[in-house]
C-alpha atoms as a PDB file:
ATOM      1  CA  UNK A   1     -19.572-136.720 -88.158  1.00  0.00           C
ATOM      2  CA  UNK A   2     -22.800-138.299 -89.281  1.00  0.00           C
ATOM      3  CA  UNK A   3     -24.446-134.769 -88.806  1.00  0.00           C
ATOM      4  CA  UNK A   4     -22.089-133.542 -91.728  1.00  0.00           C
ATOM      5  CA  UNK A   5     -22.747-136.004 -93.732  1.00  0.00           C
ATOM      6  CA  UNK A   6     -26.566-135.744 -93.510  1.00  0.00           C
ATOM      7  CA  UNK A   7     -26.148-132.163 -93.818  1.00  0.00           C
ATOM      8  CA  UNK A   8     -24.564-132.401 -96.761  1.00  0.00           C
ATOM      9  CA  UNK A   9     -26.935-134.559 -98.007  1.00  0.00           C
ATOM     10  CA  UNK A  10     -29.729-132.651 -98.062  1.00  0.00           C
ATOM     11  CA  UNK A  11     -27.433-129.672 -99.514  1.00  0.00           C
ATOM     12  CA  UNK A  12     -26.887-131.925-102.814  1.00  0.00           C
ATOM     13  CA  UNK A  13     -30.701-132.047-102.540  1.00  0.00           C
ATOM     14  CA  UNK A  14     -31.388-129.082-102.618  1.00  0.00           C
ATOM     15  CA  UNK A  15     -28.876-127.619-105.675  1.00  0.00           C
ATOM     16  CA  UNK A  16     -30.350-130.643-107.924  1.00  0.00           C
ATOM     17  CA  UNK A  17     -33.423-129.260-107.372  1.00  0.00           C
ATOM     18  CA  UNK A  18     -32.339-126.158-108.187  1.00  0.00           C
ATOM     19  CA  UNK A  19     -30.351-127.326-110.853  1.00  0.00           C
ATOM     20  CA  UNK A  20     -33.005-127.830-113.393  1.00  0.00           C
ATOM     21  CA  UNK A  21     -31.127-131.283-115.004  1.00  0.00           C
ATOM     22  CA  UNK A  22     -33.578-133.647-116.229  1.00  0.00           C
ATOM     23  CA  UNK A  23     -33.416-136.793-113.540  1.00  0.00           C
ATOM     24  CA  UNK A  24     -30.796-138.919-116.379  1.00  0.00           C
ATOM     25  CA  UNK A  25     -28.465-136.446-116.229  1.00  0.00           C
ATOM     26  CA  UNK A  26     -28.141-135.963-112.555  1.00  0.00           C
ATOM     27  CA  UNK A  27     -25.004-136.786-110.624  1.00  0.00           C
ATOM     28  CA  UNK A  28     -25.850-139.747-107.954  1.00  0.00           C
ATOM     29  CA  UNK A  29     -25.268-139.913-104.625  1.00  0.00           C
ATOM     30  CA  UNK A  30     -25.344-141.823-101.180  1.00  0.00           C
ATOM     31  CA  UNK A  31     -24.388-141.570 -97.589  1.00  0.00           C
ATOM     32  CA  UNK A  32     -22.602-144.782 -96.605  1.00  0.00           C
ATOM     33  CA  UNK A  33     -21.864-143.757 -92.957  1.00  0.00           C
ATOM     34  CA  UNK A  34     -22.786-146.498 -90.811  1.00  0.00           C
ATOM     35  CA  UNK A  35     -26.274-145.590 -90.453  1.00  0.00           C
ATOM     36  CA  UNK A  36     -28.051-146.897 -92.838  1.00  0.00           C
ATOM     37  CA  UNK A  37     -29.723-150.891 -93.015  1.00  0.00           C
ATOM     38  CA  UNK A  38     -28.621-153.902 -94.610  1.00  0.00           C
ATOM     39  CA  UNK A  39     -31.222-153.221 -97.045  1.00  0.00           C
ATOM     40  CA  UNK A  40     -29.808-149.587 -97.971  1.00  0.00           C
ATOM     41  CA  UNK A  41     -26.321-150.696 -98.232  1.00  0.00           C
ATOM     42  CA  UNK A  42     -27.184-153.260-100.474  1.00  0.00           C
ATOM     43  CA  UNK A  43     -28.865-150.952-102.869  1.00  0.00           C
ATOM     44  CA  UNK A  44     -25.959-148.478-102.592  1.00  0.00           C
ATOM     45  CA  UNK A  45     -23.619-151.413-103.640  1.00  0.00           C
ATOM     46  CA  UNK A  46     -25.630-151.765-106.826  1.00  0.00           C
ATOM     47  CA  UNK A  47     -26.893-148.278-107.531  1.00  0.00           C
ATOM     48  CA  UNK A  48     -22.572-147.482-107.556  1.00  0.00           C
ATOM     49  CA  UNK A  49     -23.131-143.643-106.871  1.00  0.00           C
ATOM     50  CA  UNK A  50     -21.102-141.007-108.611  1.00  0.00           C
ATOM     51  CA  UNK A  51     -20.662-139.682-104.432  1.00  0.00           C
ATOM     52  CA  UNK A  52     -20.337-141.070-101.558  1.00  0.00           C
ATOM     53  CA  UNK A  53     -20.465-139.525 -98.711  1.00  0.00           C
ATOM     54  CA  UNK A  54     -19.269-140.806 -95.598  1.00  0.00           C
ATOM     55  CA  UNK A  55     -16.667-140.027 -92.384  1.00  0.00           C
ATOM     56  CA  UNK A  56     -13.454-141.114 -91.952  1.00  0.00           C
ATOM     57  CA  UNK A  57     -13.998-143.976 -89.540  1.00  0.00           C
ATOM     58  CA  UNK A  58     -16.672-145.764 -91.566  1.00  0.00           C
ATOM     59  CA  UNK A  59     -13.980-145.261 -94.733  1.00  0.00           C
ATOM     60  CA  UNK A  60     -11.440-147.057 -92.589  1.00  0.00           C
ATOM     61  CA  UNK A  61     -13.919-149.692 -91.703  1.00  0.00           C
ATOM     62  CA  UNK A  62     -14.715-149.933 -95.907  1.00  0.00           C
ATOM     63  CA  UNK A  63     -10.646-150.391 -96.600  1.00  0.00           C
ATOM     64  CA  UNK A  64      -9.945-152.910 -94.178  1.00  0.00           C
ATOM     65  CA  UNK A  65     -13.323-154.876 -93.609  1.00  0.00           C
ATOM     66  CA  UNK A  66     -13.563-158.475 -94.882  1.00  0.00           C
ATOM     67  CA  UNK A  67     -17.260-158.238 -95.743  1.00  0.00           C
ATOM     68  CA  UNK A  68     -17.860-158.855 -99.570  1.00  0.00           C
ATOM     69  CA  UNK A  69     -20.532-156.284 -99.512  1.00  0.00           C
ATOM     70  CA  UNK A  70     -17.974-153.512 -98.055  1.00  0.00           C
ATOM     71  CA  UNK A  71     -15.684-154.625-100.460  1.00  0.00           C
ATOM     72  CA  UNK A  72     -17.725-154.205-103.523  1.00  0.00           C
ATOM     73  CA  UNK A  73     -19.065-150.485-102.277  1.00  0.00           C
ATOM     74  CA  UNK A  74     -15.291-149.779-102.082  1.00  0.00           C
ATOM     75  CA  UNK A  75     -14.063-151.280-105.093  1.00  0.00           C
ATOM     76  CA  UNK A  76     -16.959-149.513-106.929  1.00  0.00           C
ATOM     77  CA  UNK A  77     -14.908-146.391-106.523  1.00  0.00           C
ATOM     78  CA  UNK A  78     -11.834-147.220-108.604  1.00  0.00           C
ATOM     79  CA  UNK A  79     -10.632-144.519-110.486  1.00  0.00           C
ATOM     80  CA  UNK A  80     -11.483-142.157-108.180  1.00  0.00           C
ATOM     81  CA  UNK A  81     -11.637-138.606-109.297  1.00  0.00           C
ATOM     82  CA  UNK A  82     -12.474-136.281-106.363  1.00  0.00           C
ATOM     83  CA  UNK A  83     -11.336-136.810-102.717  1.00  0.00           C
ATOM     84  CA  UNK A  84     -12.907-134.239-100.532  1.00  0.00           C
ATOM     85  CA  UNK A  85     -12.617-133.286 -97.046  1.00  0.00           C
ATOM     86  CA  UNK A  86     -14.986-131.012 -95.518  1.00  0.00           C
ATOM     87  CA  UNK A  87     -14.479-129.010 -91.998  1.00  0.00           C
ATOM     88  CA  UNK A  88     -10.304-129.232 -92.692  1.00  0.00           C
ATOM     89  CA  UNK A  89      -9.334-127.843 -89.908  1.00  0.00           C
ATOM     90  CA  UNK A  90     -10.910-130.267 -87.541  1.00  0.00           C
ATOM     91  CA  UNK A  91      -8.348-132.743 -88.867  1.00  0.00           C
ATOM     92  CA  UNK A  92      -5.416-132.063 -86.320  1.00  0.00           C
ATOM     93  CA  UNK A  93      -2.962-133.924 -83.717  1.00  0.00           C
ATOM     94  CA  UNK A  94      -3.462-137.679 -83.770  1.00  0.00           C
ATOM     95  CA  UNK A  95      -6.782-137.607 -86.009  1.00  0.00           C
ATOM     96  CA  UNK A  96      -4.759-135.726 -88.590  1.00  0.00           C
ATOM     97  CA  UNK A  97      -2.449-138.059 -88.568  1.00  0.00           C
ATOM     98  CA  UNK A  98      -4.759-140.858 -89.213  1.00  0.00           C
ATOM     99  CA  UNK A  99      -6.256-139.114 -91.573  1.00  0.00           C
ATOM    100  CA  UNK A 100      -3.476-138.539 -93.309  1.00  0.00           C
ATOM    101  CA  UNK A 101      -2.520-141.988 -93.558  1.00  0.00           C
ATOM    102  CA  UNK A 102      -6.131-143.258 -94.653  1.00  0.00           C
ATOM    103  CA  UNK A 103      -5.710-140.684 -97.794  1.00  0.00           C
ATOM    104  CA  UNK A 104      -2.552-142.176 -98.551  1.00  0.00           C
ATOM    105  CA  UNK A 105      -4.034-145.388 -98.754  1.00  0.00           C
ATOM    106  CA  UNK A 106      -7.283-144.569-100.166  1.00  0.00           C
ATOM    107  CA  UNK A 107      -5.366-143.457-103.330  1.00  0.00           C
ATOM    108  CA  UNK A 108      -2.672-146.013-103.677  1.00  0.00           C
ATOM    109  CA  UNK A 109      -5.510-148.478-103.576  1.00  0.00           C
ATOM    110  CA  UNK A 110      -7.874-146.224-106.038  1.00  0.00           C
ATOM    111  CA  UNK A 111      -6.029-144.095-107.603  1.00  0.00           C
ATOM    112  CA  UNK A 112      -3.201-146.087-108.941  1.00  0.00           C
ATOM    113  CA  UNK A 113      -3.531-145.019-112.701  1.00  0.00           C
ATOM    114  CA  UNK A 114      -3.846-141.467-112.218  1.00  0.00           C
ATOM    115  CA  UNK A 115      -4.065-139.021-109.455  1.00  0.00           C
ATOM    116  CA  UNK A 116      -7.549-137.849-107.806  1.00  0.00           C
ATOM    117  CA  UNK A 117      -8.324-133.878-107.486  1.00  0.00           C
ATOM    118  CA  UNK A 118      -7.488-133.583-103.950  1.00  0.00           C
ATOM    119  CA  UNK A 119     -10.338-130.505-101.832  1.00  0.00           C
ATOM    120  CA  UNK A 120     -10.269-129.293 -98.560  1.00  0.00           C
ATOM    121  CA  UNK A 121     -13.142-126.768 -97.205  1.00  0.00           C
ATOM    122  CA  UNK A 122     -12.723-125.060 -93.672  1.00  0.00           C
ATOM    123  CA  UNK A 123     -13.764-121.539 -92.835  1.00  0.00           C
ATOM    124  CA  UNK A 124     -10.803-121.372 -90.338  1.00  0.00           C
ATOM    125  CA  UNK A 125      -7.756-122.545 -91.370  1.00  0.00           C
ATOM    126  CA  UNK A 126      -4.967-120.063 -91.296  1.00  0.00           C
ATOM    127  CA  UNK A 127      -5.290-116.107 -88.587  1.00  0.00           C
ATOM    128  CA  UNK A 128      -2.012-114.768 -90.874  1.00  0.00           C
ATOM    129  CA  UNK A 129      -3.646-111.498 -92.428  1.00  0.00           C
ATOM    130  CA  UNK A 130      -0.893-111.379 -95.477  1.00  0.00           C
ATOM    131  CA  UNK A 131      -2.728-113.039 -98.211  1.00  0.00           C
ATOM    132  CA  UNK A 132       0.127-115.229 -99.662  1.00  0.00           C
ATOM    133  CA  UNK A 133       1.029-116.010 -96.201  1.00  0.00           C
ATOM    134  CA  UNK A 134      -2.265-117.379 -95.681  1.00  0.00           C
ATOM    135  CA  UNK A 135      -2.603-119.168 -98.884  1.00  0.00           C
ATOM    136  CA  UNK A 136       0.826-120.539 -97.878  1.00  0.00           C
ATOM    137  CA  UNK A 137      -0.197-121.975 -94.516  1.00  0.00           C
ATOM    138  CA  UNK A 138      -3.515-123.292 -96.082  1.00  0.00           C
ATOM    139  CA  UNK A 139      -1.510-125.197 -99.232  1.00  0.00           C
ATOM    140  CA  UNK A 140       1.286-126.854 -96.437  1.00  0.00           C
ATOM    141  CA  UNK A 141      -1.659-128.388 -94.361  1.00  0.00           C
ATOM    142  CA  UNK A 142      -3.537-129.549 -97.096  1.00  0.00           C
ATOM    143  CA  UNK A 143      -0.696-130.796 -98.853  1.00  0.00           C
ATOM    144  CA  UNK A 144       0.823-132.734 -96.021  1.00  0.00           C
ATOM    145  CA  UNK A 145      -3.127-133.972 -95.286  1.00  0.00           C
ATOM    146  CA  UNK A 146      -3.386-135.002 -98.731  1.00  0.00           C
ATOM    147  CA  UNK A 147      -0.211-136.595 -99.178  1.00  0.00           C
ATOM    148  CA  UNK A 148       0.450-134.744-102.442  1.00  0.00           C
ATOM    149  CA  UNK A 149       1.429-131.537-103.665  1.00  0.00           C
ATOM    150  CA  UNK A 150      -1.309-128.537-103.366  1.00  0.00           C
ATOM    151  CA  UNK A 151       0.227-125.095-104.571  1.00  0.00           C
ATOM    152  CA  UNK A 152      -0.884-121.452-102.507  1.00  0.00           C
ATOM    153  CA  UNK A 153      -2.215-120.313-105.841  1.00  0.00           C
ATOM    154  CA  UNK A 154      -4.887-123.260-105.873  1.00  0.00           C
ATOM    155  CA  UNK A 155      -5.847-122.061-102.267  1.00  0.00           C
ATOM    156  CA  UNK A 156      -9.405-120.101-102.693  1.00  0.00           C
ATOM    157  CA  UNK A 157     -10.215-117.505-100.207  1.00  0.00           C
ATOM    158  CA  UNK A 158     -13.194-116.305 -99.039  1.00  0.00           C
ATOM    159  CA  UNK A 159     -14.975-113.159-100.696  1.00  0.00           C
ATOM    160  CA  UNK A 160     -17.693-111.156 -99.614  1.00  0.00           C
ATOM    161  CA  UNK A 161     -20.526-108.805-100.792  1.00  0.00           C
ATOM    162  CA  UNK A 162     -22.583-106.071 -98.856  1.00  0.00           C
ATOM    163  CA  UNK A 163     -25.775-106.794 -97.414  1.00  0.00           C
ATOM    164  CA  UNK A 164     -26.281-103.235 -96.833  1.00  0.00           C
ATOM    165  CA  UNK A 165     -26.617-100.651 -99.781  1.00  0.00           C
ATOM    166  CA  UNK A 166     -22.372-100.241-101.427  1.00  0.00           C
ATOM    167  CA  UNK A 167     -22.930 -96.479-101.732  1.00  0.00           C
ATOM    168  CA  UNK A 168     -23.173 -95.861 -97.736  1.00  0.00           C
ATOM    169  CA  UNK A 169     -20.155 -95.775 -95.679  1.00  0.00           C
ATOM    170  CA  UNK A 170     -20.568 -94.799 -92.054  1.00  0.00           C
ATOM    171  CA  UNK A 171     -18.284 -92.292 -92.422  1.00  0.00           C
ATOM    172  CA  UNK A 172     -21.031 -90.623 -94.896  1.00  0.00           C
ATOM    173  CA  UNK A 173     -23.687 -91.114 -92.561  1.00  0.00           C
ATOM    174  CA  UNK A 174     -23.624 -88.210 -90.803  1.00  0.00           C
ATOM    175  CA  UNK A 175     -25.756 -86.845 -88.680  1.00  0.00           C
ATOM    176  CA  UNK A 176     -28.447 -89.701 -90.547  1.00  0.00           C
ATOM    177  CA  UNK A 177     -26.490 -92.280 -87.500  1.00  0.00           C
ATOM    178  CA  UNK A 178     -26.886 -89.928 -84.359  1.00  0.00           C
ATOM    179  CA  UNK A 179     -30.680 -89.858 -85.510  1.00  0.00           C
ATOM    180  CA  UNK A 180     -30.978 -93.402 -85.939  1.00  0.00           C
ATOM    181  CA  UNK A 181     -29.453 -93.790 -82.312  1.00  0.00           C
ATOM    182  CA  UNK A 182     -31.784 -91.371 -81.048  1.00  0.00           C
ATOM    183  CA  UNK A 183     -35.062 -93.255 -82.529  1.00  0.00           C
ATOM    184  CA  UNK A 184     -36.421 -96.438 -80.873  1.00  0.00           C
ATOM    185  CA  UNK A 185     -36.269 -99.085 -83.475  1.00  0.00           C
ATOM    186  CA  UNK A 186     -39.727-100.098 -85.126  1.00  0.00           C
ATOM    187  CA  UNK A 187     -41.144-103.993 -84.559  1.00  0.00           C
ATOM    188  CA  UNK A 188     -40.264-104.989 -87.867  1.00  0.00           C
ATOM    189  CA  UNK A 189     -37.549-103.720 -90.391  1.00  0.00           C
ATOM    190  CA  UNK A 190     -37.456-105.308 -93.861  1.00  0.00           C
ATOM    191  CA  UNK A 191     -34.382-106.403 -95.934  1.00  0.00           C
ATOM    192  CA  UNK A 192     -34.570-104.005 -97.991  1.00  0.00           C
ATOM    193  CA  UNK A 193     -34.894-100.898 -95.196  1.00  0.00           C
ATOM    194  CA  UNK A 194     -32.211-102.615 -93.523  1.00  0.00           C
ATOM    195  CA  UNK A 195     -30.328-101.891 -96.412  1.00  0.00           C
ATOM    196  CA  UNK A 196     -29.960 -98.312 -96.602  1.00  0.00           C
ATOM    197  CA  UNK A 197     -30.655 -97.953 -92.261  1.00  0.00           C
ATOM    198  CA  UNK A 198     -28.171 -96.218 -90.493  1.00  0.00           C
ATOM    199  CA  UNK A 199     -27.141 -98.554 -87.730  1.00  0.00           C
ATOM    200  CA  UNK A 200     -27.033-101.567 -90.058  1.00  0.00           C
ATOM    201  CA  UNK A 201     -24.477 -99.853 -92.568  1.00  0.00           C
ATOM    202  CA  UNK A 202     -22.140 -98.983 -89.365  1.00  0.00           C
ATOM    203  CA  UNK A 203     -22.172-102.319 -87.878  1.00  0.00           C
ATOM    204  CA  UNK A 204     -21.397-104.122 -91.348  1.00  0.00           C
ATOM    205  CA  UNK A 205     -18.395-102.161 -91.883  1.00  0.00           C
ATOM    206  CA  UNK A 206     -17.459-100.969 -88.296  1.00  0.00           C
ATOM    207  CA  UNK A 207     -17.889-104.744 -86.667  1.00  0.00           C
ATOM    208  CA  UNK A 208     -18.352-106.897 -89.522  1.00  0.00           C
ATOM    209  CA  UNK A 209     -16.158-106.256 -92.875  1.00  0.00           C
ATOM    210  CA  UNK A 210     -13.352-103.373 -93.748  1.00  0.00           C
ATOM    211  CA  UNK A 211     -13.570-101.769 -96.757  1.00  0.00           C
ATOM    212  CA  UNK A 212     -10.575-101.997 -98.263  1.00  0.00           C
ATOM    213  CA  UNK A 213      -9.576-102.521-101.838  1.00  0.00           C
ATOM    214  CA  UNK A 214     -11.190-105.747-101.048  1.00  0.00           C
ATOM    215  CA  UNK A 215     -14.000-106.572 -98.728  1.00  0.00           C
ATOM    216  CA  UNK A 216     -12.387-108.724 -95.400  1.00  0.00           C
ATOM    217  CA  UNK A 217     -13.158-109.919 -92.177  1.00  0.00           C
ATOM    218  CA  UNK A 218     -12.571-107.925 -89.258  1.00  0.00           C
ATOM    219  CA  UNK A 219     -11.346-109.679 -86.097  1.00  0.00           C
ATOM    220  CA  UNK A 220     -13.921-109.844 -83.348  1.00  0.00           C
ATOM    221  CA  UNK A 221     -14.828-107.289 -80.979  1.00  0.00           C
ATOM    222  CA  UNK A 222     -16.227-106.513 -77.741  1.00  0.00           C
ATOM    223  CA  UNK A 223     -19.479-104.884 -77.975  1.00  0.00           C
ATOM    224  CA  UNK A 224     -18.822-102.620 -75.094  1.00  0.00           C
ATOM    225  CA  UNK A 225     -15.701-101.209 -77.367  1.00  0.00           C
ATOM    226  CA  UNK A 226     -18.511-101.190 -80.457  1.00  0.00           C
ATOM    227  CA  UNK A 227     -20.869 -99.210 -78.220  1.00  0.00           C
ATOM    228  CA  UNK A 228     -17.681 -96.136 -77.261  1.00  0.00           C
ATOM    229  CA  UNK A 229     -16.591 -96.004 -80.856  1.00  0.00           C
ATOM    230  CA  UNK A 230     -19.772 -95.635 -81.988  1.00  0.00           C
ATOM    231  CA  UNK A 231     -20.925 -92.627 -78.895  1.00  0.00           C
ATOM    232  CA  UNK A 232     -17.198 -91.448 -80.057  1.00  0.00           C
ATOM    233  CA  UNK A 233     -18.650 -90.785 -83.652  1.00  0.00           C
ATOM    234  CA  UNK A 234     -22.405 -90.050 -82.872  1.00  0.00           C
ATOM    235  CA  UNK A 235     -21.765 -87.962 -80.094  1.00  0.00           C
ATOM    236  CA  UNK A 236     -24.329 -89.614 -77.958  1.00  0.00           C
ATOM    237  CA  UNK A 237     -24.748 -91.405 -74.477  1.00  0.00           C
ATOM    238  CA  UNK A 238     -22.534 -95.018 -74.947  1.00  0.00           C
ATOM    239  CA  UNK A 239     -25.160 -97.144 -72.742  1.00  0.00           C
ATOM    240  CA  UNK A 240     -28.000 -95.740 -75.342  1.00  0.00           C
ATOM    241  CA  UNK A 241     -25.507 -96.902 -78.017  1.00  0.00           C
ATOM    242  CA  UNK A 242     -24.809-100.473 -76.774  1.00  0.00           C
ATOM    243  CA  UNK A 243     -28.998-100.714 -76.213  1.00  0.00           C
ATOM    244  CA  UNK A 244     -29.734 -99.937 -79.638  1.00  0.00           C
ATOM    245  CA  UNK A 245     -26.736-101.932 -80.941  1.00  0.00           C
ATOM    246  CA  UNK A 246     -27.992-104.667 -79.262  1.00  0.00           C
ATOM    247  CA  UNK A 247     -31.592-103.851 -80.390  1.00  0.00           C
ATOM    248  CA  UNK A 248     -30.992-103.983 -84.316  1.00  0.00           C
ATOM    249  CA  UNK A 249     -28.305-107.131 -83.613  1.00  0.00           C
ATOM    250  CA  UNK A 250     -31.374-109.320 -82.860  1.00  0.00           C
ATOM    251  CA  UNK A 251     -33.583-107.894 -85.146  1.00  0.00           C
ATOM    252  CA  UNK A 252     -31.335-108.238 -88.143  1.00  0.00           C
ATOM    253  CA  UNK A 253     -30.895-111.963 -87.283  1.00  0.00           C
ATOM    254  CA  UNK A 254     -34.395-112.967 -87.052  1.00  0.00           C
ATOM    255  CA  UNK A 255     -35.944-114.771 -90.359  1.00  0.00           C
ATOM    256  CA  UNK A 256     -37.380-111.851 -93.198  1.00  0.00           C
ATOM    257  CA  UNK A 257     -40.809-113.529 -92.218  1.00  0.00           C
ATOM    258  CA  UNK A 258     -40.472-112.364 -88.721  1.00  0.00           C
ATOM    259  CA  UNK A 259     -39.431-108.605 -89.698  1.00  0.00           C
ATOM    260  CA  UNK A 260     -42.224-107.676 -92.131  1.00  0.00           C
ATOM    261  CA  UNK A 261     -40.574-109.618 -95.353  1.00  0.00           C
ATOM    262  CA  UNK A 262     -40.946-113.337 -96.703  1.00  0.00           C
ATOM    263  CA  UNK A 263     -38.493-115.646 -96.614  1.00  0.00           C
ATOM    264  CA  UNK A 264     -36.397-117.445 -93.621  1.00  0.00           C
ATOM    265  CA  UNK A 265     -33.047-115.717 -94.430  1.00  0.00           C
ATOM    266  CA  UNK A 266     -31.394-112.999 -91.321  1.00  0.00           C
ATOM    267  CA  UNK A 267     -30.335-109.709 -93.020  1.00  0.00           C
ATOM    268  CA  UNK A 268     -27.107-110.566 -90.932  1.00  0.00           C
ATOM    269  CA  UNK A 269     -26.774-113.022 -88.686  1.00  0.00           C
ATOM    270  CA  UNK A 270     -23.988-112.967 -86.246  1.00  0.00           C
ATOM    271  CA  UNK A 271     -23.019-115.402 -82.807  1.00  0.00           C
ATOM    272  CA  UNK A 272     -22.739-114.164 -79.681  1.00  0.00           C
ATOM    273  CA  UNK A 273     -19.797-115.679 -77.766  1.00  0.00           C
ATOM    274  CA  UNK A 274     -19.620-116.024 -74.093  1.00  0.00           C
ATOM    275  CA  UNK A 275     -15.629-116.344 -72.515  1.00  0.00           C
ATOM    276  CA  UNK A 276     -15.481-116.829 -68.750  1.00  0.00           C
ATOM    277  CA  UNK A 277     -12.098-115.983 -67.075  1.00  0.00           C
ATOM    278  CA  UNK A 278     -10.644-116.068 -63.655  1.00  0.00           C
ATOM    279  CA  UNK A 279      -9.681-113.626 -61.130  1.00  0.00           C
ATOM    280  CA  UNK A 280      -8.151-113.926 -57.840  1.00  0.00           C
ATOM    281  CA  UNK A 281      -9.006-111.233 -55.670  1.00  0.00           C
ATOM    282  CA  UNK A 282      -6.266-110.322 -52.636  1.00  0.00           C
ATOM    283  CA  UNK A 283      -8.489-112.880 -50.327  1.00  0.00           C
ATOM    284  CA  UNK A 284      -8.178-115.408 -53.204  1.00  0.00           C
ATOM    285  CA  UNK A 285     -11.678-115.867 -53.767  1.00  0.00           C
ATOM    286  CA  UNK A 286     -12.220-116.932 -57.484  1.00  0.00           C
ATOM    287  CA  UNK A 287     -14.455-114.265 -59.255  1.00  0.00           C
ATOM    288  CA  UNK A 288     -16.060-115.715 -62.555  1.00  0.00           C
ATOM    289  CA  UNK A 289     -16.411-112.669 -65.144  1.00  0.00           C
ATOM    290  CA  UNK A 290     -18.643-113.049 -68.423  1.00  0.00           C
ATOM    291  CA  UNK A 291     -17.157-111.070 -71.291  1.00  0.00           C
ATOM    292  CA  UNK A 292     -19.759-110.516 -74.434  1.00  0.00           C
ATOM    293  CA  UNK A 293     -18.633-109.494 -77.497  1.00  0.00           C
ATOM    294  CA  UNK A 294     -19.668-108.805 -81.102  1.00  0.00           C
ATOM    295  CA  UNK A 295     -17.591-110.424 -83.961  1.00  0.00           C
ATOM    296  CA  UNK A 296     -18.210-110.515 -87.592  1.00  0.00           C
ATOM    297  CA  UNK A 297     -21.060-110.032 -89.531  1.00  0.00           C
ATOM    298  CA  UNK A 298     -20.233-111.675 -92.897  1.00  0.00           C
ATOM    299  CA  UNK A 299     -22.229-112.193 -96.520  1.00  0.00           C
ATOM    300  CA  UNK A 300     -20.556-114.650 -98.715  1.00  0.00           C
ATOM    301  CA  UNK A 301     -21.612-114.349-102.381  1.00  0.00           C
ATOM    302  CA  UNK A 302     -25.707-115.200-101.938  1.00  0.00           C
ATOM    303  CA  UNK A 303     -25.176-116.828 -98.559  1.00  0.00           C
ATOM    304  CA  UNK A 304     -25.085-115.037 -94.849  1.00  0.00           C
ATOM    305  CA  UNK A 305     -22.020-116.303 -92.748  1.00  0.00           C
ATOM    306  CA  UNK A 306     -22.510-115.848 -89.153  1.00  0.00           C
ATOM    307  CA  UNK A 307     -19.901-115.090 -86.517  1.00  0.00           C
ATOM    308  CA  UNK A 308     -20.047-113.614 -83.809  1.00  0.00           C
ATOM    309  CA  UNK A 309     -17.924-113.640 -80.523  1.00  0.00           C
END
């Protein structure tokens, strides 16, 4: 939990910097999550932040603790505006139901002249592929989380952009792919020959996204069924198509610096997932099997989203 918070933290950082406000115009903000000293609470009581950022058991400890300093960092927040919860979908079970409560709380005791802008973030909350149902399953959560009524049409999905030049499909790519199966890959491969290489267009739109009408996320996949479908459309050997899928996987997920570029950014990073099953032969001896398998290779607006399985 505190790892979120400090994470986040240093995100807020960051887009200040980038921000280019002059320093009296900048939003405030502290992390009040337990952590910190006596000293560092103190100040936080009288700097009064715009944000606070904190977890949900230090927020219980602020609303029921008899300390006058706790008090006053709480009571600092009347009027509340934003409530948000990051990492939604962790919030489940019994913790979901405390959770739940503690919002209810939080704005009856902040919030009594006028209701807060409730937001959730989670990049897995809902496996329907219909969009509405989705947005439906999303808004129920979130408004039974909340404790107050969030709409499907305020749900915001996820949208994507290609890494890899929008003019190439793999279906286009003809006999371009068999040759880039053929060739050993080089050392180093920049972004931008990444873009328009062979191997990378097929695995952003063959294993990562499907171009539709609208760019989405495929579901994950095993990279021994990547390697036949792509010796299905290449016409080569599928062991020298798994090798030099595997090849370009880890080179396109190594930092720019690393691949001949600047910059610590993967073309497209992905996250290799390892599921170990059981099988119980006719003698009953357990057999522990390893399945690898390639999931999604994502770019969300200017920022890479790995996944892989």
């Amino acid at each position: 939990m505190n790892a979120l918070a400090n994470s986040q933290r240093e995100e807020l950082n960051k887009f200040l910097d980038q921000s280019g406000l002059p320093e009296n115009l900048r939003p405030t903000f502290a992390g009040y999550t337990g952590q910190e000293s006596a000293d560092e609470r103190e100040r936080i009581r009288e700097a009064k932040p715009d944000i606070l950022l904190t977890n949900f058991m230090m927020l219980e400890l602020l609303m029921t603790r008899q300390s006058k300093l706790d008090q006053t960092v709480i009571e600092n927040a009347q009027g509340l505006d934003f409530i948000v919860l990051d990492e939604l979908h962790t919030y489940r079970g019994r913790q979901g139901a405390d959770v739940a409560m503690l919002m209810r709380r939080l704005r009856d005791r902040l919030c009594r002249d006028r209701s807060p802008l409730c937001i959730g973030t989670s990049a897995t909350m809902s496996s329907q592929e219909d969009d509405a149902e989705r947005a439906f399953a999303v808004a129920k959560v979130a408004s039974r989380l909340f404790g107050t009524d969030i709409p499907p049409d305020a749900v915001i999905d996820e949208t994507f952009e290609r890494a890899t030049d929008p003019k190439l499909k793999p279906q286009t790519l003809g006999t371009a792919l068999a040759n880039a199966v053929d060739a050993d890959l080089p050392a180093t491969l920049t972004d931008e020959e990444l873009r328009s290489h062979p191997l990378a267009v097929w695995i952003e739109l063959e294993i990562g996204l499907q171009d539709g009408q609208q760019l989405r996320r495929r579901p994950p996949t095993k990279l021994s069924e990547a390697a036949r479908r792509l010796a299905v459309q290449t016409g080569r050997d599928e062991a020298r198509c798994r090798a030099q899928l595997q090849a370009i996987l880890m080179l396109m997920s190594r930092p720019a610096s690393e691949r001949g570029g600047t910059g610590k950014r993967a073309f497209l990073a992905f996250k290799l997932r390892t599921s170990v099953t059981k099988r119980i032969w006719k003698e009953n001896a357990p057999l522990l099997q390893s399945s690898i398998g390639v999931s999604t290779l994502i770019r969300t607006a200017r920022f890479f989203i790995p996944t892989i399985l």
